[in-house]
Protein backbone atom coordinates (compact mmCIF):
# COMPACT_ATOMS: atom_id res chain seq x y z
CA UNK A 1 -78.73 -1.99 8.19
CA UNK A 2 -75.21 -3.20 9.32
CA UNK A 3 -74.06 -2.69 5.92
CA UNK A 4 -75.06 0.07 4.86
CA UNK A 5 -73.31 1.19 8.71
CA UNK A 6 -70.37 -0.32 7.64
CA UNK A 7 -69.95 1.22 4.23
CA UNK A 8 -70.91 4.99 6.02
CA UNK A 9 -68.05 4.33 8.30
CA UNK A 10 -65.60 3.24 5.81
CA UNK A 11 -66.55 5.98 3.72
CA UNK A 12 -66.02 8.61 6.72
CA UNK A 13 -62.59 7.07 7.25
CA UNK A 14 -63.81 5.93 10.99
CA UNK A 15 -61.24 2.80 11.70
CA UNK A 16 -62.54 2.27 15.36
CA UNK A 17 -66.49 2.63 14.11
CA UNK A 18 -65.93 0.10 11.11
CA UNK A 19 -64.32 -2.57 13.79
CA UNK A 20 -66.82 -1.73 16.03
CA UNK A 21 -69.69 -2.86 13.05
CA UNK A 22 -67.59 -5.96 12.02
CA UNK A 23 -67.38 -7.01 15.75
CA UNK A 24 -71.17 -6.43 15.78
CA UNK A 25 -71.50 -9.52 12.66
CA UNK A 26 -71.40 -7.05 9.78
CA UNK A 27 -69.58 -8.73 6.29
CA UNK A 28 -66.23 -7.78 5.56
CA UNK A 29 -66.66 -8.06 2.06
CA UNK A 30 -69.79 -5.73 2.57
CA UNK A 31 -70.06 -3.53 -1.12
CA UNK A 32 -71.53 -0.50 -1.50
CA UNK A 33 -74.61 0.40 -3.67
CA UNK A 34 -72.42 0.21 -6.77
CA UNK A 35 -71.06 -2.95 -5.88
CA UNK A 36 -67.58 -1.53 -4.97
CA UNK A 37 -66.51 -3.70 -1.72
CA UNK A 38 -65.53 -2.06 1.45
CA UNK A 39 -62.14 -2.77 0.98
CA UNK A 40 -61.85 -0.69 -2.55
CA UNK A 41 -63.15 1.96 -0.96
CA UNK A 42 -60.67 2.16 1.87
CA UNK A 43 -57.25 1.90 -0.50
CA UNK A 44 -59.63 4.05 -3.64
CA UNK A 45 -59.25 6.87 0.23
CA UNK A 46 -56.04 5.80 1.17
CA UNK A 47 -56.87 4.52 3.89
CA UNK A 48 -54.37 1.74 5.45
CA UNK A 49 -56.56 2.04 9.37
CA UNK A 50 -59.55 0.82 7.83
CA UNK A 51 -58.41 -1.43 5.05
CA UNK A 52 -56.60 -3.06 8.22
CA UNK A 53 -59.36 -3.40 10.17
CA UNK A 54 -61.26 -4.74 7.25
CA UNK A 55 -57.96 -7.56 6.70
CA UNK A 56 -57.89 -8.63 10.04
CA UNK A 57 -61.66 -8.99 9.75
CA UNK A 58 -61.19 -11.57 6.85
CA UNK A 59 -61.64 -8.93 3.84
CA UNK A 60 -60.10 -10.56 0.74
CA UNK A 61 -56.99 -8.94 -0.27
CA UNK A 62 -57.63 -11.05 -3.87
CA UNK A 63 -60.72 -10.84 -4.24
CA UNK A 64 -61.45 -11.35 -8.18
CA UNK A 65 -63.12 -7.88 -9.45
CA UNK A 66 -65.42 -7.21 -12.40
CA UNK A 67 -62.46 -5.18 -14.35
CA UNK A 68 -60.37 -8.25 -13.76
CA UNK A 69 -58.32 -6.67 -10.58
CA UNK A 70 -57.98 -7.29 -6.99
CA UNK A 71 -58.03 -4.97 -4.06
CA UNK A 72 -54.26 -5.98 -3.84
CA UNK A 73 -53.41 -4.80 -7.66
CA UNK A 74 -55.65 -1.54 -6.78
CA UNK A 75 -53.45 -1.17 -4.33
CA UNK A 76 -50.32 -1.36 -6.18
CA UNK A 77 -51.70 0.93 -8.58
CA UNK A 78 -52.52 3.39 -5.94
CA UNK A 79 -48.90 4.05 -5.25
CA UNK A 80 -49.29 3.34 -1.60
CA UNK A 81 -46.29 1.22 -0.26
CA UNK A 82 -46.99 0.79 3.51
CA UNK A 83 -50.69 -0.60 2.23
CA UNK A 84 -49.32 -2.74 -0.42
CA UNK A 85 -46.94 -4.23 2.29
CA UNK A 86 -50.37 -4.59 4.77
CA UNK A 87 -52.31 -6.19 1.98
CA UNK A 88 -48.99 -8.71 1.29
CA UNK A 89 -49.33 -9.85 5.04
CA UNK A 90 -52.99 -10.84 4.53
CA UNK A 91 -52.10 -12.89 1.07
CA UNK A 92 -51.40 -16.05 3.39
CA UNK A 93 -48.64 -16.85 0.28
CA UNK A 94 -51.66 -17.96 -1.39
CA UNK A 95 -50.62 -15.54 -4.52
CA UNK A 96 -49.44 -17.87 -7.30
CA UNK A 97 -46.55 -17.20 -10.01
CA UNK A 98 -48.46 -15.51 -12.57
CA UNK A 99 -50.16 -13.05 -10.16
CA UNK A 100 -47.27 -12.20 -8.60
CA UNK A 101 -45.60 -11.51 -11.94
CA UNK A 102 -48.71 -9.09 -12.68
CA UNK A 103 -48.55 -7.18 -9.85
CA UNK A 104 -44.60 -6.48 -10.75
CA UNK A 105 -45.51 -5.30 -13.98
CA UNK A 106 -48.11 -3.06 -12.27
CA UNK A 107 -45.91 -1.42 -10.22
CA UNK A 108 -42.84 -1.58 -12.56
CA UNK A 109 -45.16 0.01 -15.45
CA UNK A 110 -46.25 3.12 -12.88
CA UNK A 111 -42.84 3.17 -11.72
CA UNK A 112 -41.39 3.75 -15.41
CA UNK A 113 -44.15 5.62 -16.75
CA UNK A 114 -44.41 7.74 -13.74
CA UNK A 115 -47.57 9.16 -12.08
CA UNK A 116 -49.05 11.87 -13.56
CA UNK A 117 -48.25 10.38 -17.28
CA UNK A 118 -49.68 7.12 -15.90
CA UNK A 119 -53.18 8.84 -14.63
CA UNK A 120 -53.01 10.82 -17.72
CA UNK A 121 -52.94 7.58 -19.87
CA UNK A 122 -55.68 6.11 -17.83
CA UNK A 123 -58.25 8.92 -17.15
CA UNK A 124 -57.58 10.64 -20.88
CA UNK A 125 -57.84 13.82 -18.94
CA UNK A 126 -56.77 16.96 -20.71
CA UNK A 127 -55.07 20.04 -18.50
CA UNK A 128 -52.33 20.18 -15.66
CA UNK A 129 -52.93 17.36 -12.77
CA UNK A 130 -52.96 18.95 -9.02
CA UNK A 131 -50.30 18.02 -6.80
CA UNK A 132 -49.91 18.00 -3.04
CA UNK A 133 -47.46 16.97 -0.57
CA UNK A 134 -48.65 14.52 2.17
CA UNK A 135 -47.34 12.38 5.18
CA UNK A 136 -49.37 8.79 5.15
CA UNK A 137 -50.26 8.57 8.72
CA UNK A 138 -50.67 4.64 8.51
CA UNK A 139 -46.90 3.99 6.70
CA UNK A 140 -45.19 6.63 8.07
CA UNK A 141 -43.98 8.06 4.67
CA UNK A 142 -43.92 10.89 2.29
CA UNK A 143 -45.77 11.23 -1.01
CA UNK A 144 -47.20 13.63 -3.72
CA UNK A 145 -50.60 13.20 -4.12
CA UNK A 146 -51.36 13.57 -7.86
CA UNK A 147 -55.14 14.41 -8.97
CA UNK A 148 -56.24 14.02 -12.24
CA UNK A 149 -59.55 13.77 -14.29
CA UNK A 150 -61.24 12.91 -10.99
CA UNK A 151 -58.68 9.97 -10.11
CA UNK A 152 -55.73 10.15 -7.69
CA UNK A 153 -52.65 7.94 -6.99
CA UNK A 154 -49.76 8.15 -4.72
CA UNK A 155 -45.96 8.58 -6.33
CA UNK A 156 -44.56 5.96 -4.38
CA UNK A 157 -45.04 3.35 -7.40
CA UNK A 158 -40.95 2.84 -6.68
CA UNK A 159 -41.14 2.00 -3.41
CA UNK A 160 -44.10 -0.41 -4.09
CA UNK A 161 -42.03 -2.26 -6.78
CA UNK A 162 -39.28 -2.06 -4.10
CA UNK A 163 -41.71 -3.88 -1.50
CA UNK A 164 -42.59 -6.38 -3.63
CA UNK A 165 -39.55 -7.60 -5.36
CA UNK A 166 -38.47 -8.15 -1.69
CA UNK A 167 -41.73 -9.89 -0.81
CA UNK A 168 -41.23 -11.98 -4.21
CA UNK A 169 -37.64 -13.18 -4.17
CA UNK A 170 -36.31 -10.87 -6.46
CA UNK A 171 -32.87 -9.27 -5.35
CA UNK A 172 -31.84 -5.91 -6.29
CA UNK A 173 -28.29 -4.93 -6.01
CA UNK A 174 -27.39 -2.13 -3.54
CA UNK A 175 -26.69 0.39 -6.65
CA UNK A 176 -30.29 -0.57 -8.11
CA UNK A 177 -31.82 0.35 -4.84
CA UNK A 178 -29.78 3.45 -4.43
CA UNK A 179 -30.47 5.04 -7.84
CA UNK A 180 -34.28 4.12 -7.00
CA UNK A 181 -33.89 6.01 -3.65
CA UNK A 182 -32.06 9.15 -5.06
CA UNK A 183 -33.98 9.40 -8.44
CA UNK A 184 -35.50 12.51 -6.95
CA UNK A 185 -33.17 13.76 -4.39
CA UNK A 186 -35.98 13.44 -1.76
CA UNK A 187 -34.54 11.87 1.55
CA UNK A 188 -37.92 11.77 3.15
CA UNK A 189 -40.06 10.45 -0.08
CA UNK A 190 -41.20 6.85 0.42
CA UNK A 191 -39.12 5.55 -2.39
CA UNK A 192 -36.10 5.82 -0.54
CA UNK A 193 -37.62 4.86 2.81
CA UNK A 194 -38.10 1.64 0.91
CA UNK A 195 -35.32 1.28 -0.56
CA UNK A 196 -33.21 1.87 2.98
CA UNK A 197 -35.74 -0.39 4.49
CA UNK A 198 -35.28 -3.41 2.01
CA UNK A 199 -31.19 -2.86 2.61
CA UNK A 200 -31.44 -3.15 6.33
CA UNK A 201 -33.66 -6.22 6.55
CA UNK A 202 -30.79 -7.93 4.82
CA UNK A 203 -28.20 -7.41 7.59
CA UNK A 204 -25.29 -8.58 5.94
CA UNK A 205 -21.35 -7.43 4.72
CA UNK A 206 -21.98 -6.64 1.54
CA UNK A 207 -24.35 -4.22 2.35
CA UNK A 208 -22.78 -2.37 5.60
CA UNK A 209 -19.57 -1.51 3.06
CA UNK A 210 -21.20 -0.32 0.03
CA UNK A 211 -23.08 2.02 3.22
CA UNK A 212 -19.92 3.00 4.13
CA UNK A 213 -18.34 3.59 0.97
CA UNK A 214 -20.92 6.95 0.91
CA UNK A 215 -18.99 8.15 4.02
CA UNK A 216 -17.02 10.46 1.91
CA UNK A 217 -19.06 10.77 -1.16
CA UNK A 218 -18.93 14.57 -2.49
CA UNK A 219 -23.12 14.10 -3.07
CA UNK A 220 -24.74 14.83 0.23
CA UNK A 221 -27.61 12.83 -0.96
CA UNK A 222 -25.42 9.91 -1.31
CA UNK A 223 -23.76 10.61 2.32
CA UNK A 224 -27.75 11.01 3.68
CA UNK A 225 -28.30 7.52 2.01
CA UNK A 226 -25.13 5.70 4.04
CA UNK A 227 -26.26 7.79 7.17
CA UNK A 228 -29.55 6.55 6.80
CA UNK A 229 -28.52 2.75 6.28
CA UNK A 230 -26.01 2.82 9.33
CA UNK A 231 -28.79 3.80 12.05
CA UNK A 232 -30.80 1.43 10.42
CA UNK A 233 -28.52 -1.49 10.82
CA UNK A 234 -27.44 -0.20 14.04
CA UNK A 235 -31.39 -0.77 15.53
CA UNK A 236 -32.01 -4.14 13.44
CA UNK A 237 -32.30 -7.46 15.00
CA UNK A 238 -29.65 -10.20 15.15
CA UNK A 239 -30.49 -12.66 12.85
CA UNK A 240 -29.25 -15.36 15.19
CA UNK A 241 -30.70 -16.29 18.82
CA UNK A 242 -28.61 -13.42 20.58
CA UNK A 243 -29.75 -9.69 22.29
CA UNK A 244 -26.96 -8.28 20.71
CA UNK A 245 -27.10 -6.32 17.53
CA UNK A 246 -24.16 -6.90 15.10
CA UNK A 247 -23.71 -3.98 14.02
CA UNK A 248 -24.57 -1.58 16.95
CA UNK A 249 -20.84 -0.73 18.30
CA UNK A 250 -19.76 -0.73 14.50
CA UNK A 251 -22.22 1.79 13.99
CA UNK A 252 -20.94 4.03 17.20
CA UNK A 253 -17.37 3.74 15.74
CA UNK A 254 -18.68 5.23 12.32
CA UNK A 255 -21.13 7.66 13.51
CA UNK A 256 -19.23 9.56 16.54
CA UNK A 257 -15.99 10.64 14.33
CA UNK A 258 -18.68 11.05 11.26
CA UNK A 259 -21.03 13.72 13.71
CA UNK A 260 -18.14 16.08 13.98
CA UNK A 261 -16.55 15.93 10.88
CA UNK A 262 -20.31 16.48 8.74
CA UNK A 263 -21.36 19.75 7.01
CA UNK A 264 -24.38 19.48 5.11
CA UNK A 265 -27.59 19.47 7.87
CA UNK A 266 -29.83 17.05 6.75
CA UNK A 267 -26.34 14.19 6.80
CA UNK A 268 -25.45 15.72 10.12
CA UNK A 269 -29.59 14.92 11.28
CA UNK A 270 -29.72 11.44 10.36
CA UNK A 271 -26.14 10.65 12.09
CA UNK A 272 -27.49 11.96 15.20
CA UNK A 273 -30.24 10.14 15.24
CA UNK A 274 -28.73 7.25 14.67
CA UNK A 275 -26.07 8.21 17.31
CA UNK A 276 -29.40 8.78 19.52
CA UNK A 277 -30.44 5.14 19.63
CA UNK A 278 -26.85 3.94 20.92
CA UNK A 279 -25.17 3.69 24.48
CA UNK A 280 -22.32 5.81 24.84
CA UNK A 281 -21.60 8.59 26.99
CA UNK A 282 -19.88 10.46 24.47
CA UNK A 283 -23.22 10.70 22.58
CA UNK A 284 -24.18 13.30 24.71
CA UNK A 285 -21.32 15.74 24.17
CA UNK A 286 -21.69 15.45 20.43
CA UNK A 287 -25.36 16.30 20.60
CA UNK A 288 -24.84 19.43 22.88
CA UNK A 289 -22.28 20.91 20.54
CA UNK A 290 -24.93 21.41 18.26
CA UNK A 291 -28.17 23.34 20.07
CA UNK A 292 -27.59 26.00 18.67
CA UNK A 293 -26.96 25.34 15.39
CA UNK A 294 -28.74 27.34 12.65
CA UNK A 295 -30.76 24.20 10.93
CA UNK A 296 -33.55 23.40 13.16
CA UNK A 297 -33.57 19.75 11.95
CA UNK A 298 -30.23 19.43 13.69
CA UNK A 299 -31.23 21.01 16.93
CA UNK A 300 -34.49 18.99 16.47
CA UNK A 301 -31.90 15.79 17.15
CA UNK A 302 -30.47 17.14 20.11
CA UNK A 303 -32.91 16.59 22.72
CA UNK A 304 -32.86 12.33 22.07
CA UNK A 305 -29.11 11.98 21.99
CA UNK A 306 -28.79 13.52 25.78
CA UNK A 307 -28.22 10.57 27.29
CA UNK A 308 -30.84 9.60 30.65
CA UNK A 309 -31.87 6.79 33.08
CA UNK A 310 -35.42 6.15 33.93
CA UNK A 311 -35.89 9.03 36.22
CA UNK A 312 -33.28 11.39 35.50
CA UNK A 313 -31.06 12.86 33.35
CA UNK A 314 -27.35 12.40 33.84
CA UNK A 315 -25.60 15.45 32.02
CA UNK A 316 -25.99 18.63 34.32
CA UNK A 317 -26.53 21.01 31.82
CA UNK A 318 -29.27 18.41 30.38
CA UNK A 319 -32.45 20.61 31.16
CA UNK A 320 -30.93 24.02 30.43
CA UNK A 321 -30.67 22.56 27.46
CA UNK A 322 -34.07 21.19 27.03
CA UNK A 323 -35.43 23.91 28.43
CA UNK A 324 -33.82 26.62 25.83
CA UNK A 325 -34.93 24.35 23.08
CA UNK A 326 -38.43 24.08 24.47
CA UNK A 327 -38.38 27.89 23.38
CA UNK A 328 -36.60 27.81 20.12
CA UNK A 329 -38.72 29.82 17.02
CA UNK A 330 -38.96 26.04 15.12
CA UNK A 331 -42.06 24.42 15.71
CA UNK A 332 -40.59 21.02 14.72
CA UNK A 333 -37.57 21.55 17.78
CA UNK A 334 -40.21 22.45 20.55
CA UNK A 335 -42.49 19.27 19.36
CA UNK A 336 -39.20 17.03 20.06
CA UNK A 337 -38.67 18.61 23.19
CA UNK A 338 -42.14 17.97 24.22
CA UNK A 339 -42.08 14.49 23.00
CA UNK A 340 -38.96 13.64 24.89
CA UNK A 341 -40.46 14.65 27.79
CA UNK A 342 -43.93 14.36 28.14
CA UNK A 343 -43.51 10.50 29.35
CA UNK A 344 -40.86 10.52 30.93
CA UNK A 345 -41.30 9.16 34.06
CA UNK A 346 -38.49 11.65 36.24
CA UNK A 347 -41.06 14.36 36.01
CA UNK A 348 -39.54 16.87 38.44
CA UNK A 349 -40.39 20.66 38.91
CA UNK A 350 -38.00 21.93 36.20
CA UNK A 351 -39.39 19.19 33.28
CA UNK A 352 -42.92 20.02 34.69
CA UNK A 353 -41.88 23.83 34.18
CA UNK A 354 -41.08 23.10 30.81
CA UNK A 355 -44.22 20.85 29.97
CA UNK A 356 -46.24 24.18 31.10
CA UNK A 357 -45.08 25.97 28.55
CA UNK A 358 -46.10 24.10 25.74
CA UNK A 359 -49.84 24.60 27.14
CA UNK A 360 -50.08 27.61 24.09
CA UNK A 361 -48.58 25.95 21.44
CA UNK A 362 -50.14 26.18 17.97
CA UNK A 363 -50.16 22.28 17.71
CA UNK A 364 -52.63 20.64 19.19
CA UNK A 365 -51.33 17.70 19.87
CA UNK A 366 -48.26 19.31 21.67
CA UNK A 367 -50.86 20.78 23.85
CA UNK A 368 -52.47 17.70 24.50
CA UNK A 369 -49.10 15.63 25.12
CA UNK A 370 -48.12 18.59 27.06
CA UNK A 371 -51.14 18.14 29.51
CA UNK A 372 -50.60 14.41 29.57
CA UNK A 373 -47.39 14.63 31.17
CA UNK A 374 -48.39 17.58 33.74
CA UNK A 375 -51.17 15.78 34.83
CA UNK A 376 -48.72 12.24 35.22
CA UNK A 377 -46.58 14.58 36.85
CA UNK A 378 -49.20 15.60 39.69
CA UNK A 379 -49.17 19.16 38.53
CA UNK A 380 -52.01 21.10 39.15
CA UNK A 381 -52.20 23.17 35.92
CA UNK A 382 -52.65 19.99 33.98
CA UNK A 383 -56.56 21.39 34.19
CA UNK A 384 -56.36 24.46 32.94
CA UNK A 385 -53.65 23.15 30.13
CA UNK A 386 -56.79 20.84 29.62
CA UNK A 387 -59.26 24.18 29.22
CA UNK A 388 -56.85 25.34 26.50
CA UNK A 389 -56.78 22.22 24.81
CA UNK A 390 -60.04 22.72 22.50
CA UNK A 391 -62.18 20.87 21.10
CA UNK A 392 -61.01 17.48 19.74
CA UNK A 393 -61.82 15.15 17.00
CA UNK A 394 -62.85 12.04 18.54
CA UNK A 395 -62.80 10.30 15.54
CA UNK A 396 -59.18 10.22 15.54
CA UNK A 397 -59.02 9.19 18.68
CA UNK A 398 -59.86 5.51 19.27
CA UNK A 399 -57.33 5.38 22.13
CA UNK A 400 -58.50 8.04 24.78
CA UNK A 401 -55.56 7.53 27.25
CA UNK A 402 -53.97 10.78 26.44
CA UNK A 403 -56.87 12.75 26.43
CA UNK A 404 -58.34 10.72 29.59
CA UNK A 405 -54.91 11.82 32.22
CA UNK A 406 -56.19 14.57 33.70
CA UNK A 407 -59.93 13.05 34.91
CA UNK A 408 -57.12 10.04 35.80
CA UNK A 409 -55.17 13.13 37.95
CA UNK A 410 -58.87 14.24 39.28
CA UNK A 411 -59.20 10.74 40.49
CA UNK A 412 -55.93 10.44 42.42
CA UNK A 413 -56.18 14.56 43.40
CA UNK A 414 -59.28 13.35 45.19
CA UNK A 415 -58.89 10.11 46.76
C-alpha cells in the first residue's frame, strides 16, 4: 500500500522517495501502525528534508495530537531551530495567541531547564545521558545530541526560543541575545547562529554600534560575536527598493584595519570571511598575508578572499597560492580549495592540475566535486578520478548532476 510506502520511506529518512509517494496520491497525514503521523516521525528523526517534503505536501504543522501536542510543539521540544523555523513557514499565521504563548513556554522551559535535566524530568531515566556532537544538514547548525532513557532532543532549545520570539513579535535587546549566544562560549552552536541571525534581519543603527562596540572587547568571544554580526549585515538586503546594501562599504572600512590588527584565530576567521564577500582589491592582500598561518581555520579563509573574475584570477601569485593550500596537512583547508575551484568556470591547466589532486582525498565528496570540475574542464582523467570515486549512496543523492559530469564529458568526448 501507498502508505505503508510512505511511512517505510519516512522512516528510512528517503526525502526524494517520500515526494516521489506523495506525488503518486499517497496522504500526507499518512500515520503509522501506532497512529504516529508521518510528520512525528520525521522531527521524532530529525529530519527537516522529509518533514519538508511532507509541509509542502499539505502535512499539518498543528495538527491536534492525542497527548494534546502538535507536530509544531514536538518540534520545539526537539530542540531543532532550523525545523521549528520550517514548520513556522507552513503555520499560514493561522496560530492564535494562546498557542503561540505555549509554544514560548515550551521552548523557554527547555531553554531554562536545559536538556539533559529536561529529558531527565520527562523520561524518569536513572544514569548518565549520551552526548554527541552533530552538524544538522537541513539548518546548517551545530548541536549536542543528548540521549536519554530511549528519548533524544537537540540543545538548541535557545535558539528555538530565539526563532520564535522573532516570529512572535517579541523583541529582545541586543545584550539579551548576546548573553543567549555566548552562554556556552560555542561560536558555531546554533544558539548563537540564532541569535546573530535574529540581529541581522533587523538591519538597523542600534544594532551595527552595539556590533561594533565588541571591536575592542578583551573577550574574544565577544569580538567573534561583532565579527560575526558585521559580515552578516554586510551580505543582508536593503530594506528599501535599492541593489545596494547599507552597510556593505561600512563593513569594508571596519573589517580591512580589523584583519590586520586581530590575534585570536577564530575572530581573525570570521573577519575574513566577511572581508571575502566584499569588492575591494585590497581584500586580496590581506588574505595572502595569512596562508601560512598556523590555524588552519584561517588559512581555510584564504582561498575565497583572493579576489577573481569569471574566468580568471587577477592576483599573479593567485594559484601558487591555491595550489600550496590544495596540499596543506588540514583536511578542512584542501576541502575550501576544492570548493573554490571545482566550478569555476576559468578551468585552465594549472586549476585542472590542482583538481587532480584531490582525486585521493579521504572525503568523498572532495573526490566527487573534484571529478565534477575535471570532467567540466574537458580533462581526461575526470574517468579514472570517477573509478576512484566508490561506491555512493544514492539515497543522498536526489540531485545526480554532480555525479552525472563525467557520462555528460563522455557525451561531448564523443560527439
Amino acid at each position: 500500500m501507498a502508505e505503508d510506502r510512505l511511512i517505510g520511506a519516512v522512516r528510512a529518512g528517503h526525502a526524494h522517495v517520500v515526494r516521489d509517494i506523495l506525488r503518486a496520491g499517497a496522504d500526507p497525514e499518512t500515520t503509522d501502525a501506532g497512529g504516529v503521523p508521518a510528520l512525528c516521525l520525521a522531527v521524532g528523526a530529525f529530519d527537516g528534508y522529509v518533514a519538508e517534503v511532507l509541509l509542502e505536501a499539505g502535512a499539518d504543522p498543528l495538527r491536534p495530537l492525542p497527548d494534546g501536542s502538535t507536530p509544531l510543539l514536538r518540534t520545539v521540544t526537539s530542540g531543532n531551530a532550523g525545523l521549528t523555523a520550517s514548520m513556522l513557514g507552513h503555520t499560514a499565521n493561522r496560530l492564535r495567541a494562546e498557542e503561540q504563548t505555549d509554544l514560548l513556554a515550551c521552548a523557554r522551559h527547555w531553554c531554562e531547564t536545559g536538556a539533559e535535566p529536561g529529558l531527565r524530568h520527562a523520561t524518569g531515566a536513572p544514569g548518565p545521558a549520551g552526548s554527541r556532537r552533530i552538524t544538522d544538514r537541513f539548518g546548517h547548525n551545530e548541536y549536542n545530541v543528548i540521549t536519554l532513557g530511549g528519548m533524544s532532543v537537540y540543545d538548541g532549545h535557545a535558539a528555538v526560543l530565539t526563532c520564535l520570539e522573532a516570529r512572535f513579535g517579541v523583541h529582545r535587546s541586543f545584550d539579551e541575545l548576546l548573553a543567549r549566544a555566548v552562554a556556552r562560549a560555542d561560536g558555531s552552536h546554533a544558539d548563537w547562529s540564532g541569535a546573530t541571525a535574529v540581529l541581522a534581519d533587523r538591519l538597523d543603527e542600534e544594532t551595527w554600534e552595539a556590533a561594533l562596540a565588541l571591536r575592542s572587547d578583551p573577550d574574544p568571544l565577544r569580538r567573534l560575536f561583532a565579527a560575526d554580526l558585521v559580515w552578516l549585515f554586510s551580505i543582508a538586503g536593503s530594506p528599501v527598493l535599492s541593489d545596494e546594501c547599507p552597510f556593505e562599504r561600512r563593513a569594508l572600512d571596519v573589517l580591512l584595519p580589523w584583519a590586520v590588527e586581530e590575534t585570536d584565530p577564530a575572530v581573525l576567521a570570521s573577519v575574513l570571511c566577511g572581508l571575502s564577500g566584499l569588492d575591494d582589491p585590497r581584500i586580496e592582500e590581506v588574505g595572502l598575508a595569512y596562508r601560512a598561518h598556523p590555524d588552519p581555520r584561517v588559512r581555510s579563509q584564504v582561498p575565497s578572499t583572493l579576489w577573481k573574475t569569471r574566468y580568471a584570477y587577477t592576483h599573479p601569485k593567485a594559484l601558487d597560492v591555491l595550489a600550496a593550500l590544495a596540499r596543506d596537512p588540514d583536511a578542512s583547508v584542501r576541502w575550501t580549495v576544492c570548493e573554490q575551484l571545482y566550478e569555476f568556470e576559468g578551468r585552465g591547466p594549472a586549476v585542472a592540475d590542482i583538481l587532480a589532486g584531490f582525486l585521493d582525498e579521504d572525503n568523498q565528496l572532495v573526490r566527487i566535486k573534484a571529478v565534477s570540475g575535471l570532467a567540466d574542464a574537458n580533462d581526461p582523467r575526470c574517468v579514472e578520478g570517477a573509478r576512484l570515486i566508490g561506491p555512493v549512496d544514492l539515497a543522498e543523492w536526489p540531485d545526480t548532476w554532480l555525479l552525472d559530469a563525467v557520462s555528460r564529458y563522455e557525451q561531448r568526448r564523443d560527439g
